[in-house]
C-alpha atoms as a PDB file:
ATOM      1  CA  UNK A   1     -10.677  -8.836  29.587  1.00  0.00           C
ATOM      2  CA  UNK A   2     -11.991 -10.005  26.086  1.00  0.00           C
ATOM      3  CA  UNK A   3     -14.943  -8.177  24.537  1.00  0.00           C
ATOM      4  CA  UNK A   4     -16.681 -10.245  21.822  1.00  0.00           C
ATOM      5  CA  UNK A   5     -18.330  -8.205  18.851  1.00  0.00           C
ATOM      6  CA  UNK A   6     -21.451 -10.687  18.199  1.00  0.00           C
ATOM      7  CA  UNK A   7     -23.975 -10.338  15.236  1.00  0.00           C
ATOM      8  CA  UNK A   8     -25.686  -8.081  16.845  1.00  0.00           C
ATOM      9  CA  UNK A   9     -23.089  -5.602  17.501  1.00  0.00           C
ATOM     10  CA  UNK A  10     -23.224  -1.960  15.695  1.00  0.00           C
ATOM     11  CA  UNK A  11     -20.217  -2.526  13.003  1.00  0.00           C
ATOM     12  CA  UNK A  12     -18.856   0.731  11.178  1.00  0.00           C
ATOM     13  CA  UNK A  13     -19.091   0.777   7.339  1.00  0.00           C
ATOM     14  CA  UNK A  14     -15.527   0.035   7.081  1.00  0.00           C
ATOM     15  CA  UNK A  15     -16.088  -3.462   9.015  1.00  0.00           C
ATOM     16  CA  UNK A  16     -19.226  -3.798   7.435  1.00  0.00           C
ATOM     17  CA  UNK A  17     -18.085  -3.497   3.472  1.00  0.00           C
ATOM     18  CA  UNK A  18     -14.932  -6.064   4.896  1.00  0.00           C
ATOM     19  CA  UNK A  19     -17.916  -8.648   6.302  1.00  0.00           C
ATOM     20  CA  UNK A  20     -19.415  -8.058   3.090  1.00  0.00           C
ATOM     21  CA  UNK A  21     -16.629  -8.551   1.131  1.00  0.00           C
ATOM     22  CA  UNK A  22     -15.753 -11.493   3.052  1.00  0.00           C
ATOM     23  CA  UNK A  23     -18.600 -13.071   2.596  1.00  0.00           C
ATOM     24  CA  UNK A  24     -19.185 -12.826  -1.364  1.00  0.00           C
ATOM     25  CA  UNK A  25     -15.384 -14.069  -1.250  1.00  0.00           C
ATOM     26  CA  UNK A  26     -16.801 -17.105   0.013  1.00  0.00           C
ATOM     27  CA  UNK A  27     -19.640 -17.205  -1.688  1.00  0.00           C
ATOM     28  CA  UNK A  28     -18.054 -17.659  -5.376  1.00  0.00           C
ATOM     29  CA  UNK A  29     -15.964 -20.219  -3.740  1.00  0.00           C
ATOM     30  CA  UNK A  30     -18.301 -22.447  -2.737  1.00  0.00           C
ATOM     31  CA  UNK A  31     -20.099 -21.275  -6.152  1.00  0.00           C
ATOM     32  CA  UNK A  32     -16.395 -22.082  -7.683  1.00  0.00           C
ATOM     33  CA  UNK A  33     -16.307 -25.811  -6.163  1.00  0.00           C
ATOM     34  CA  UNK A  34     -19.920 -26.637  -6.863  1.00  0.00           C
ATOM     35  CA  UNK A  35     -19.329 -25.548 -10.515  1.00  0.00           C
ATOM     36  CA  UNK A  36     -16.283 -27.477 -11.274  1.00  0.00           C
ATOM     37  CA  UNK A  37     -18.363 -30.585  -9.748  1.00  0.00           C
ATOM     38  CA  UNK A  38     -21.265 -30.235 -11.835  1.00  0.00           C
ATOM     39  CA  UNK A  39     -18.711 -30.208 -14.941  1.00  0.00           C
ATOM     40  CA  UNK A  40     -16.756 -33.351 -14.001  1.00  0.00           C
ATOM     41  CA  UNK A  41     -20.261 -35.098 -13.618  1.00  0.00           C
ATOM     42  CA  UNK A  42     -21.498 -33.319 -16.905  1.00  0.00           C
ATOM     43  CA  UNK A  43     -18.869 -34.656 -19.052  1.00  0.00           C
ATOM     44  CA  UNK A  44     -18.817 -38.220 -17.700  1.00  0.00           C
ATOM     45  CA  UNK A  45     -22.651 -38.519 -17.638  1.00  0.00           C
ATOM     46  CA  UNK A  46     -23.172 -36.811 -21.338  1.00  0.00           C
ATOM     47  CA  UNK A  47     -25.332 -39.428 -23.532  1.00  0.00           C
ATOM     48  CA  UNK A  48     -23.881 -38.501 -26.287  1.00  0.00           C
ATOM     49  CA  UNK A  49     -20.510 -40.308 -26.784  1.00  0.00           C
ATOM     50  CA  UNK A  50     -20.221 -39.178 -30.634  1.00  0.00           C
ATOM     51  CA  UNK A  51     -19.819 -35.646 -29.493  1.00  0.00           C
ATOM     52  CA  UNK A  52     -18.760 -36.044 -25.664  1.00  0.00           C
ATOM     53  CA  UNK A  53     -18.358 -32.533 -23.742  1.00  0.00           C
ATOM     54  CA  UNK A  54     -15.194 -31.288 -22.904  1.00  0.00           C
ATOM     55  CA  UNK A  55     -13.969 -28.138 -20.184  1.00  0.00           C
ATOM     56  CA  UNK A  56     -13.612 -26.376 -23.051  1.00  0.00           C
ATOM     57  CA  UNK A  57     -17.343 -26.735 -23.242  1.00  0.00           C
ATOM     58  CA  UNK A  58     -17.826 -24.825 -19.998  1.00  0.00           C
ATOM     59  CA  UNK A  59     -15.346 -21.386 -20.681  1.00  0.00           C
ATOM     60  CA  UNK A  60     -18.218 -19.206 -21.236  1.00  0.00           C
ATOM     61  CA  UNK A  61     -19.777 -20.110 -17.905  1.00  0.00           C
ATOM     62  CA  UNK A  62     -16.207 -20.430 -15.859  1.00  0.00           C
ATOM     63  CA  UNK A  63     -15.794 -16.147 -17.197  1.00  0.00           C
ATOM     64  CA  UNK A  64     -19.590 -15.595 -15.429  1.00  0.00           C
ATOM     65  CA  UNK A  65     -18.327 -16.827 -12.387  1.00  0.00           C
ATOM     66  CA  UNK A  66     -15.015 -15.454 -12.248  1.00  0.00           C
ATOM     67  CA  UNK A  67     -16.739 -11.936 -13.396  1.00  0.00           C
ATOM     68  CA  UNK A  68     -18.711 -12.034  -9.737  1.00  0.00           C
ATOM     69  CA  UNK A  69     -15.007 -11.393  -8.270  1.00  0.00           C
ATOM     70  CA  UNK A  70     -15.056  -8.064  -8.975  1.00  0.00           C
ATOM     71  CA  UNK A  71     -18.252  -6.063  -8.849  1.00  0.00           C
ATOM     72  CA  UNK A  72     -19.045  -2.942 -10.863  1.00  0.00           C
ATOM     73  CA  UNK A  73     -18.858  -0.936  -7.624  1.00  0.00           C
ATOM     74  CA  UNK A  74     -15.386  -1.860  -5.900  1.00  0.00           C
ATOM     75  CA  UNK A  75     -13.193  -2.106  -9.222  1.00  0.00           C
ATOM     76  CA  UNK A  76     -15.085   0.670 -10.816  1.00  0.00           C
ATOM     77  CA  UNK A  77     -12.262   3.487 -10.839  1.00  0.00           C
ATOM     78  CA  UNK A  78     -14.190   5.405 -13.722  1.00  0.00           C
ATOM     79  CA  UNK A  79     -16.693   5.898 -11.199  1.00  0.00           C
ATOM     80  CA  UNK A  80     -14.974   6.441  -8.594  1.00  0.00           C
ATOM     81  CA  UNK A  81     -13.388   9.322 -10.096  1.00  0.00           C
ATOM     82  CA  UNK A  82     -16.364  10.546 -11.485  1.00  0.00           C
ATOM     83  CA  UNK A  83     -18.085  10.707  -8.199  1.00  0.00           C
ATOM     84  CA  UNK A  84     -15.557  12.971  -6.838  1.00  0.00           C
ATOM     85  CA  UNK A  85     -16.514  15.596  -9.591  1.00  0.00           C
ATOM     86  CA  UNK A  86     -19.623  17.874  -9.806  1.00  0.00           C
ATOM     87  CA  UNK A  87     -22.079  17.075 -11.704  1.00  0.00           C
ATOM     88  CA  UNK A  88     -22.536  19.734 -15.156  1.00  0.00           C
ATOM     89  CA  UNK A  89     -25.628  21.244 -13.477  1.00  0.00           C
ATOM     90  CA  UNK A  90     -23.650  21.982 -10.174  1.00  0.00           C
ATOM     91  CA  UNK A  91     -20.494  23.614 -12.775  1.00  0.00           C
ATOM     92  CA  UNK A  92     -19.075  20.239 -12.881  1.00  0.00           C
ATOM     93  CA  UNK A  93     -17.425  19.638 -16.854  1.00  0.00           C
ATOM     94  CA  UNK A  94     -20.138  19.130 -19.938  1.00  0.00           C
ATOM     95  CA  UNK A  95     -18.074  16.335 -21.554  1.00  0.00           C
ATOM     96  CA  UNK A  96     -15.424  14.473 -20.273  1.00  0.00           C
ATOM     97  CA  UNK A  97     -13.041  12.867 -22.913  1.00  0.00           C
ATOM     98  CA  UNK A  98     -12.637   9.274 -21.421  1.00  0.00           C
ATOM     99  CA  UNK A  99     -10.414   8.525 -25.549  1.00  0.00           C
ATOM    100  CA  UNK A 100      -7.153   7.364 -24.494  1.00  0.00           C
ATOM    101  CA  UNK A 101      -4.094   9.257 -26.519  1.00  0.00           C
ATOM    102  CA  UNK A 102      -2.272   7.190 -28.969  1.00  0.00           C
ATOM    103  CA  UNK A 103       1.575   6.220 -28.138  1.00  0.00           C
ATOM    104  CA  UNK A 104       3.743   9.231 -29.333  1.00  0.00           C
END
Protein backbone atom coordinates (compact mmCIF):
# COMPACT_ATOMS: atom_id res chain seq x y z
CA UNK A 1 0.00 0.00 0.00
CA UNK A 2 1.21 3.56 -1.09
CA UNK A 3 0.59 6.50 1.25
CA UNK A 4 0.78 9.87 -0.55
CA UNK A 5 2.08 12.94 1.60
CA UNK A 6 -0.19 15.78 -0.14
CA UNK A 7 0.13 19.61 0.56
CA UNK A 8 -1.68 19.36 3.26
CA UNK A 9 0.23 16.86 5.12
CA UNK A 10 2.15 17.89 8.55
CA UNK A 11 5.97 17.88 7.12
CA UNK A 12 8.86 17.94 9.84
CA UNK A 13 11.32 20.90 9.66
CA UNK A 14 13.83 18.75 8.10
CA UNK A 15 11.37 18.09 4.98
CA UNK A 16 10.18 21.40 5.26
CA UNK A 17 13.74 23.49 5.00
CA UNK A 18 14.42 20.59 1.89
CA UNK A 19 10.82 21.85 0.17
CA UNK A 20 12.08 25.15 0.85
CA UNK A 21 15.26 24.74 -0.41
CA UNK A 22 13.93 23.06 -3.32
CA UNK A 23 11.90 25.49 -4.24
CA UNK A 24 14.24 28.74 -4.15
CA UNK A 25 16.56 26.22 -6.22
CA UNK A 26 14.05 26.58 -8.75
CA UNK A 27 13.20 29.75 -8.32
CA UNK A 28 16.72 31.41 -9.39
CA UNK A 29 16.52 29.08 -12.23
CA UNK A 30 13.72 30.16 -13.79
CA UNK A 31 15.04 33.75 -12.48
CA UNK A 32 18.50 32.44 -14.23
CA UNK A 33 16.72 31.67 -17.76
CA UNK A 34 14.49 34.71 -17.78
CA UNK A 35 17.62 36.86 -17.12
CA UNK A 36 19.86 35.56 -19.75
CA UNK A 37 16.69 36.18 -22.18
CA UNK A 38 16.15 39.62 -21.32
CA UNK A 39 20.06 40.16 -22.11
CA UNK A 40 20.11 38.49 -25.54
CA UNK A 41 17.02 40.76 -26.40
CA UNK A 42 18.77 43.81 -24.63
CA UNK A 43 21.79 43.74 -26.68
CA UNK A 44 20.13 43.09 -30.06
CA UNK A 45 17.34 45.67 -29.46
CA UNK A 46 19.87 48.54 -27.95
CA UNK A 47 19.28 51.88 -30.16
CA UNK A 48 22.37 52.81 -29.79
CA UNK A 49 24.68 51.08 -32.35
CA UNK A 50 27.75 53.57 -31.60
CA UNK A 51 28.01 52.10 -28.18
CA UNK A 52 26.06 48.63 -28.53
CA UNK A 53 25.79 46.59 -25.08
CA UNK A 54 27.71 43.70 -24.53
CA UNK A 55 27.40 40.56 -21.56
CA UNK A 56 29.98 42.22 -20.14
CA UNK A 57 27.42 44.92 -19.65
CA UNK A 58 25.28 42.68 -17.45
CA UNK A 59 28.23 41.14 -14.73
CA UNK A 60 27.06 43.25 -11.99
CA UNK A 61 23.51 41.97 -12.27
CA UNK A 62 24.55 38.10 -13.26
CA UNK A 63 26.67 38.35 -9.29
CA UNK A 64 22.93 39.57 -7.76
CA UNK A 65 21.48 36.62 -9.02
CA UNK A 66 24.00 34.14 -8.44
CA UNK A 67 24.33 35.77 -4.71
CA UNK A 68 20.44 34.44 -4.09
CA UNK A 69 22.18 30.80 -4.21
CA UNK A 70 23.34 31.00 -1.02
CA UNK A 71 21.45 32.86 1.66
CA UNK A 72 22.94 34.53 4.73
CA UNK A 73 21.30 31.83 6.87
CA UNK A 74 22.36 28.32 5.30
CA UNK A 75 26.10 29.29 4.32
CA UNK A 76 26.46 31.44 7.33
CA UNK A 77 29.06 29.25 9.42
CA UNK A 78 30.09 32.45 11.51
CA UNK A 79 26.72 32.25 12.75
CA UNK A 80 26.27 29.13 13.07
CA UNK A 81 29.02 28.85 15.39
CA UNK A 82 28.15 31.75 17.16
CA UNK A 83 24.74 30.50 17.95
CA UNK A 84 26.08 27.56 19.67
CA UNK A 85 27.85 29.93 22.24
CA UNK A 86 26.31 31.95 25.14
CA UNK A 87 25.71 35.08 24.80
CA UNK A 88 28.31 37.63 27.23
CA UNK A 89 25.33 38.33 29.53
CA UNK A 90 24.63 34.51 30.03
CA UNK A 91 28.96 34.10 30.70
CA UNK A 92 29.30 33.57 27.09
CA UNK A 93 33.02 35.42 25.85
CA UNK A 94 33.11 39.56 25.75
CA UNK A 95 35.05 39.63 22.45
CA UNK A 96 35.64 37.10 20.13
CA UNK A 97 38.76 37.59 17.83
CA UNK A 98 37.25 36.61 14.36
CA UNK A 99 41.45 38.19 12.82
CA UNK A 100 42.77 35.34 11.03
CA UNK A 101 46.70 34.55 12.02
CA UNK A 102 49.19 35.32 9.42
CA UNK A 103 51.11 32.22 7.65
CA UNK A 104 54.09 31.31 9.99
Amino acid sequence: MQVHIGEGAEKTPGQQEEAEEEARREFIAELWRRFETLQEWAVSHWPDQQHPLSSADFVEARKEILSLRSPAGSLNLPAARDAAEPAPEQGGAQYVDVTPAPWP
